[in-house]
Protein backbone atom coordinates (compact mmCIF):
# COMPACT_ATOMS: atom_id res chain seq x y z
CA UNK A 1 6.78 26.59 -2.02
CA UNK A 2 10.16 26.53 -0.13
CA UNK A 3 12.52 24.54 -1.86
CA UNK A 4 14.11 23.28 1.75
CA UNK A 5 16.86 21.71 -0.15
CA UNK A 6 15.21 19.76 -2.34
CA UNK A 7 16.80 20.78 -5.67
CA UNK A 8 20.34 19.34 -3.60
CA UNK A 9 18.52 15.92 -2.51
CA UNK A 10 17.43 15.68 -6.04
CA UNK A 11 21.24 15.86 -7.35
CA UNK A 12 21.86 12.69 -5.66
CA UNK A 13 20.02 11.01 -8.24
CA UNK A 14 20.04 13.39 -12.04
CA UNK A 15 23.84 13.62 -12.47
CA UNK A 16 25.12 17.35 -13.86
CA UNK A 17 25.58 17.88 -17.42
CA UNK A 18 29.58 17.50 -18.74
CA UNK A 19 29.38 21.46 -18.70
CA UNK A 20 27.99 21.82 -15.26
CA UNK A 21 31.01 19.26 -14.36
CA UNK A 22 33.58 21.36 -16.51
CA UNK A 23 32.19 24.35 -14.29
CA UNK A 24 33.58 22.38 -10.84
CA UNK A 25 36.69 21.80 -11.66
CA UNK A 26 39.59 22.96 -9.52
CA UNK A 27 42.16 25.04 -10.85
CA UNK A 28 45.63 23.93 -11.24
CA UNK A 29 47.06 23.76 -7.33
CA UNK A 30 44.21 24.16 -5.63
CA UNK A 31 43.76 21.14 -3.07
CA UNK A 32 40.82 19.19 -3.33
CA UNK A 33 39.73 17.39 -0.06
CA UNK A 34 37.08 14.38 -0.36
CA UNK A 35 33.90 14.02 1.66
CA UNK A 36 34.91 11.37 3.95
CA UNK A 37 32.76 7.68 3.54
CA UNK A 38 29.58 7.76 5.33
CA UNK A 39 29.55 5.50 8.30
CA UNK A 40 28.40 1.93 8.02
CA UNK A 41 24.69 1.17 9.10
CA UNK A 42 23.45 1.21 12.31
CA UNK A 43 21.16 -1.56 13.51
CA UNK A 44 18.14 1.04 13.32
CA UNK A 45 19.05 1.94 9.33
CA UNK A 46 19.60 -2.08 8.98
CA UNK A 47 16.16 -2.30 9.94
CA UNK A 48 14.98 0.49 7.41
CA UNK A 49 16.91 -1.65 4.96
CA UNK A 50 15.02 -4.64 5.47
CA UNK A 51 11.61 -2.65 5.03
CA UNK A 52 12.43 -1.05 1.85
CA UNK A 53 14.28 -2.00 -1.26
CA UNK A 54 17.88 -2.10 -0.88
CA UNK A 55 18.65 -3.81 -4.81
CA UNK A 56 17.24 -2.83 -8.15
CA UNK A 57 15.67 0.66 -9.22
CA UNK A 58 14.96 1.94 -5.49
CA UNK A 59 17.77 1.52 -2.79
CA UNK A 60 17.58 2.88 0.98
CA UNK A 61 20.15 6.05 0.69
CA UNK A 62 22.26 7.36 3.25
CA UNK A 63 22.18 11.01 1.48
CA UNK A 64 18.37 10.34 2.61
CA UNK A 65 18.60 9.22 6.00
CA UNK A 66 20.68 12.27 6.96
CA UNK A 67 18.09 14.69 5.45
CA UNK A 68 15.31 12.79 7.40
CA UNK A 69 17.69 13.14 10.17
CA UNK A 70 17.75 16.53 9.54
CA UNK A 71 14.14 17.43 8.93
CA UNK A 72 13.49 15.45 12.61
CA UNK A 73 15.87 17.82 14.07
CA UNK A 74 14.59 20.62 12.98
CA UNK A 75 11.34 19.91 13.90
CA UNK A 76 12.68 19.27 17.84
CA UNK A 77 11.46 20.88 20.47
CA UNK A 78 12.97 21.85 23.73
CA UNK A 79 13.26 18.73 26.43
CA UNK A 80 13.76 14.82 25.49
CA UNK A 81 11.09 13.34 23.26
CA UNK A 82 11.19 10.54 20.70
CA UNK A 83 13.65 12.34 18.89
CA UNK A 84 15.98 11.83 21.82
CA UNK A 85 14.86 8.67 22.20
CA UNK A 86 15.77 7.34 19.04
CA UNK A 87 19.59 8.97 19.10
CA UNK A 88 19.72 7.17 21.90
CA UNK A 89 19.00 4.09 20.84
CA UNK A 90 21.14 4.54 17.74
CA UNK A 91 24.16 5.31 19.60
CA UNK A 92 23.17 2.14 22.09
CA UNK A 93 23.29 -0.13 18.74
CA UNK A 94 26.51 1.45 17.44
CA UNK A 95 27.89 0.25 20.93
CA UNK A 96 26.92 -3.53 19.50
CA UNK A 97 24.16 -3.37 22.53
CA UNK A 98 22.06 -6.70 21.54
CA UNK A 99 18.20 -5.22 20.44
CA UNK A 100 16.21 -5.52 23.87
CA UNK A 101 19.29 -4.23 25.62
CA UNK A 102 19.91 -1.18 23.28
CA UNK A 103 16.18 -0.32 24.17
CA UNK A 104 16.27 -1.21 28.04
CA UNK A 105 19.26 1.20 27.80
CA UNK A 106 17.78 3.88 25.85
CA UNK A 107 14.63 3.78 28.22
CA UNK A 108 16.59 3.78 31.31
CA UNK A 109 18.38 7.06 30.35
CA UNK A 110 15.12 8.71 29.03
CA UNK A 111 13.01 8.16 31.92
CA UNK A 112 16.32 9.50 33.74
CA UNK A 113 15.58 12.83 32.06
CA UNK A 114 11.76 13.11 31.98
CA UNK A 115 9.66 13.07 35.33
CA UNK A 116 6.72 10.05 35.09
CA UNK A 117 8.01 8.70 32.09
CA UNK A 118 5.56 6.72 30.26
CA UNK A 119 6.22 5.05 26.51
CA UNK A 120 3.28 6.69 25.55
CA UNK A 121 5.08 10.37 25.46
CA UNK A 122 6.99 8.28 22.65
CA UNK A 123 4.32 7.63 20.61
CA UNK A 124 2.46 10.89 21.04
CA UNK A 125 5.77 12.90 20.52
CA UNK A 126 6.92 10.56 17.53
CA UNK A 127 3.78 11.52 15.48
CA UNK A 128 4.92 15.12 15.30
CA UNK A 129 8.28 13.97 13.24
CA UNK A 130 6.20 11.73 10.97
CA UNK A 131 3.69 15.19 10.49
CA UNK A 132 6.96 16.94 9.27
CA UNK A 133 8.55 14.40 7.20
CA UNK A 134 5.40 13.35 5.43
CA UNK A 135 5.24 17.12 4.65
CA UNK A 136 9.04 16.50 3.70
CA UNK A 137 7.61 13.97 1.55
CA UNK A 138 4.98 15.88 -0.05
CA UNK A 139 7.63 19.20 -0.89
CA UNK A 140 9.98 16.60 -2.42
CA UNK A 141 7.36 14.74 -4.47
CA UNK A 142 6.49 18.35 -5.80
CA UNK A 143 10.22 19.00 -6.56
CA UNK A 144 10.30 15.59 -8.21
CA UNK A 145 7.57 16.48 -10.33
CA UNK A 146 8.65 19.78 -11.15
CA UNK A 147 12.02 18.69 -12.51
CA UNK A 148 9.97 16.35 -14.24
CA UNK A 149 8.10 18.79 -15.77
CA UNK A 150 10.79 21.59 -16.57
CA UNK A 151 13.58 19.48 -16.84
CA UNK A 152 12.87 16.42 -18.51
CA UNK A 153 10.42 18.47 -20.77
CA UNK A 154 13.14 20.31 -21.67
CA UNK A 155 15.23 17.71 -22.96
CA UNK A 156 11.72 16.26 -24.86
CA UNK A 157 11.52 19.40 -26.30
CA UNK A 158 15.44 19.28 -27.62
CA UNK A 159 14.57 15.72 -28.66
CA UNK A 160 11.29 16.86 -30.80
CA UNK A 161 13.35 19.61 -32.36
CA UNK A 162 15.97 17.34 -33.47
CA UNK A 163 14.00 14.67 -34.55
CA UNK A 164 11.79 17.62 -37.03
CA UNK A 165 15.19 18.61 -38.00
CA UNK A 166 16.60 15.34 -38.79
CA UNK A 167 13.23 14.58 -41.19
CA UNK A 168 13.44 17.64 -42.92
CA UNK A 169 17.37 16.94 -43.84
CA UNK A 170 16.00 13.35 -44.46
CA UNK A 171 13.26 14.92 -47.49
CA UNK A 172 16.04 17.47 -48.34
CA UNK A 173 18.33 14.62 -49.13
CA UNK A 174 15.56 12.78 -50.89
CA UNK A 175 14.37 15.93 -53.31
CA UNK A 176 18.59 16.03 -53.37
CA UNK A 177 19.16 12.22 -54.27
CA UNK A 178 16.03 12.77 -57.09
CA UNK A 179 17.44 15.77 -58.31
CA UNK A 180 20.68 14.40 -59.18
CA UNK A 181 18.85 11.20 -60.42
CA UNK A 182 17.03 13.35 -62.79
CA UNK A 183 20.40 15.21 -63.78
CA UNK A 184 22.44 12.32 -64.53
CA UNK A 185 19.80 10.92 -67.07
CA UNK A 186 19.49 14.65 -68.63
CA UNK A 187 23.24 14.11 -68.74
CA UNK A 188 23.10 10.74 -70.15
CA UNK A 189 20.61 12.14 -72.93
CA UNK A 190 22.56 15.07 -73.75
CA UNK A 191 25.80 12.95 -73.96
CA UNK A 192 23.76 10.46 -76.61
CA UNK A 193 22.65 14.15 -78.75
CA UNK A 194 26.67 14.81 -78.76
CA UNK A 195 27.60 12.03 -79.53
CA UNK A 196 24.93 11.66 -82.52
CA UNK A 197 25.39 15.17 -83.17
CA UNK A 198 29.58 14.70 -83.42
CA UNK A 199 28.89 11.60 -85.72
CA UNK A 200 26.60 13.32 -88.35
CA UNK A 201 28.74 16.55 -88.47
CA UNK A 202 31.82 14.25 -88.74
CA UNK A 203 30.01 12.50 -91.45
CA UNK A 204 28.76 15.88 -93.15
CA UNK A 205 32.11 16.98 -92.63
CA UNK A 206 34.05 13.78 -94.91
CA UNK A 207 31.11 14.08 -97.32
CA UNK A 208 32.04 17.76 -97.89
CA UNK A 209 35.14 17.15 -98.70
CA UNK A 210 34.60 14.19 -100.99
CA UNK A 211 31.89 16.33 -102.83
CA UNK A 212 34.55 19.31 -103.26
CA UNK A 213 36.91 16.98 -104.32
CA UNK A 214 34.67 15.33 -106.91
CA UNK A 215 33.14 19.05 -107.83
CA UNK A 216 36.76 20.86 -108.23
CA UNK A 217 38.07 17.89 -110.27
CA UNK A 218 34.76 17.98 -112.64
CA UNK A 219 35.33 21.96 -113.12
CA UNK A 220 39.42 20.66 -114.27
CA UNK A 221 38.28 18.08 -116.31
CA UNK A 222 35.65 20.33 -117.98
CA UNK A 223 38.41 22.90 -118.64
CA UNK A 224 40.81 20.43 -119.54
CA UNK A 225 38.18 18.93 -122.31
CA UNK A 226 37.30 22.25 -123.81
CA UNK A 227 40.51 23.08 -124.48
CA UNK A 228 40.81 19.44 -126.01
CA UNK A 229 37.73 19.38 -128.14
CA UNK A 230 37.44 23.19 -129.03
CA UNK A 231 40.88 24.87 -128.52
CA UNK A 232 42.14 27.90 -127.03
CA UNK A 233 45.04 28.98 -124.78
CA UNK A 234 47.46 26.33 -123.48
């Protein structure tokens, strides 16, 4: 399907990425010249204005009128048609021509141009433009989809992925949080066993010395007695 600049209508409305904008920068020096501000309505876009949306979610777009514009223009044939007709008209209303004398005008300089003009060549003409741009439509409404598709799946995807990422880190941290749980009462228990330990070696420790105290001075007293009550070398 040709993309007929579809892909650049759609930027109007799914901003680039920082990157993509990081991409577009100028250089140091280099001049950048703005896009001048698109011209104010004419009575015909007013009029498109009050048919669709012009607050909220949807708004009438100049970006789109000039494509529409565009598609009409390509789809023009040689000698004045409705196409034609409807420039004319435009530029009559840009001249602040009141409504029925913005289409007297238009008429008049139409029917100049085509021999036995009749409003009917209008009508029968006009429903070639609304063939193309309701192909137009159909094209974009594909594009929109696509970018739907590819796009915005994309991102889902990158969503998904970090969301199954972020749960697993969330378990990890919970086996994590359990583990240390579990250490810090092994720790606890093998702080009391020191501590019990320390005590009953301590203990074992005093009582050894007490014993070899009371043991050495029984073997001095014995030898002191002997000599007392049976005799022998001083």
């Amino acid at each position: 399907m040709p993309q007929r600049g579809f892909m650049s209508l759609l930027s109007y409305f799914i901003k680039p990425t920082d990157n993509a904008r990081a991409s577009k920068t100028p250089d140091q020096g280099t001049t950048t010249i703005s896009a001048p501000p698109p011209p104010p309505p004419s009575k015909l876009q007013q009029t498109i204005g009050d048919v669709l949306p012009s607050t909220g979610v949807a708004a009438v777009d100049q970006k789109f009128i000039a494509h529409f514009t565009d598609v009409m223009s390509k789809s023009d044939q040689s000698g004045p048609d409705f196409f034609e007709f409807m420039q004319s008209l435009n530029n009559m209303e840009k001249l602040g021509f009141t409504e029925d004398k913005a289409y007297q005008a238009a008429w008049a300089g139409f029917a100049a141009l085509v021999r036995n003009a009749d409003p009917s060549i209008l009508d029968t003409s006009a429903q070639k433009y609304i063939t193309a741009l309701q192909k137009d439509k159909e094209d974009f409404n594909a594009e929109v989809q696509n970018a739907l598709v590819n796009d915005l799946g994309d991102l889902k995807k990158k969503i998904t992925t970090l969301e199954s990422q972020s749960k697993d880190s969330a378990d990890q941290i919970l086996k994590l949080q359990a583990q240390i749980s579990a250490n810090n009462d092994t720790v606890a228990k093998l702080n009391g066993q020191i501590s019990e330990k320390t005590i009953k070696i301590t203990n074992g420790q005093k009582s050894y010395a007490v014993t070899f105290d009371a043991f050495l001075n029984r073997i001095n007293d014995t030898l002191s007695k002997t000599k007392q009550y049976i005799g022998g070398n001083n």
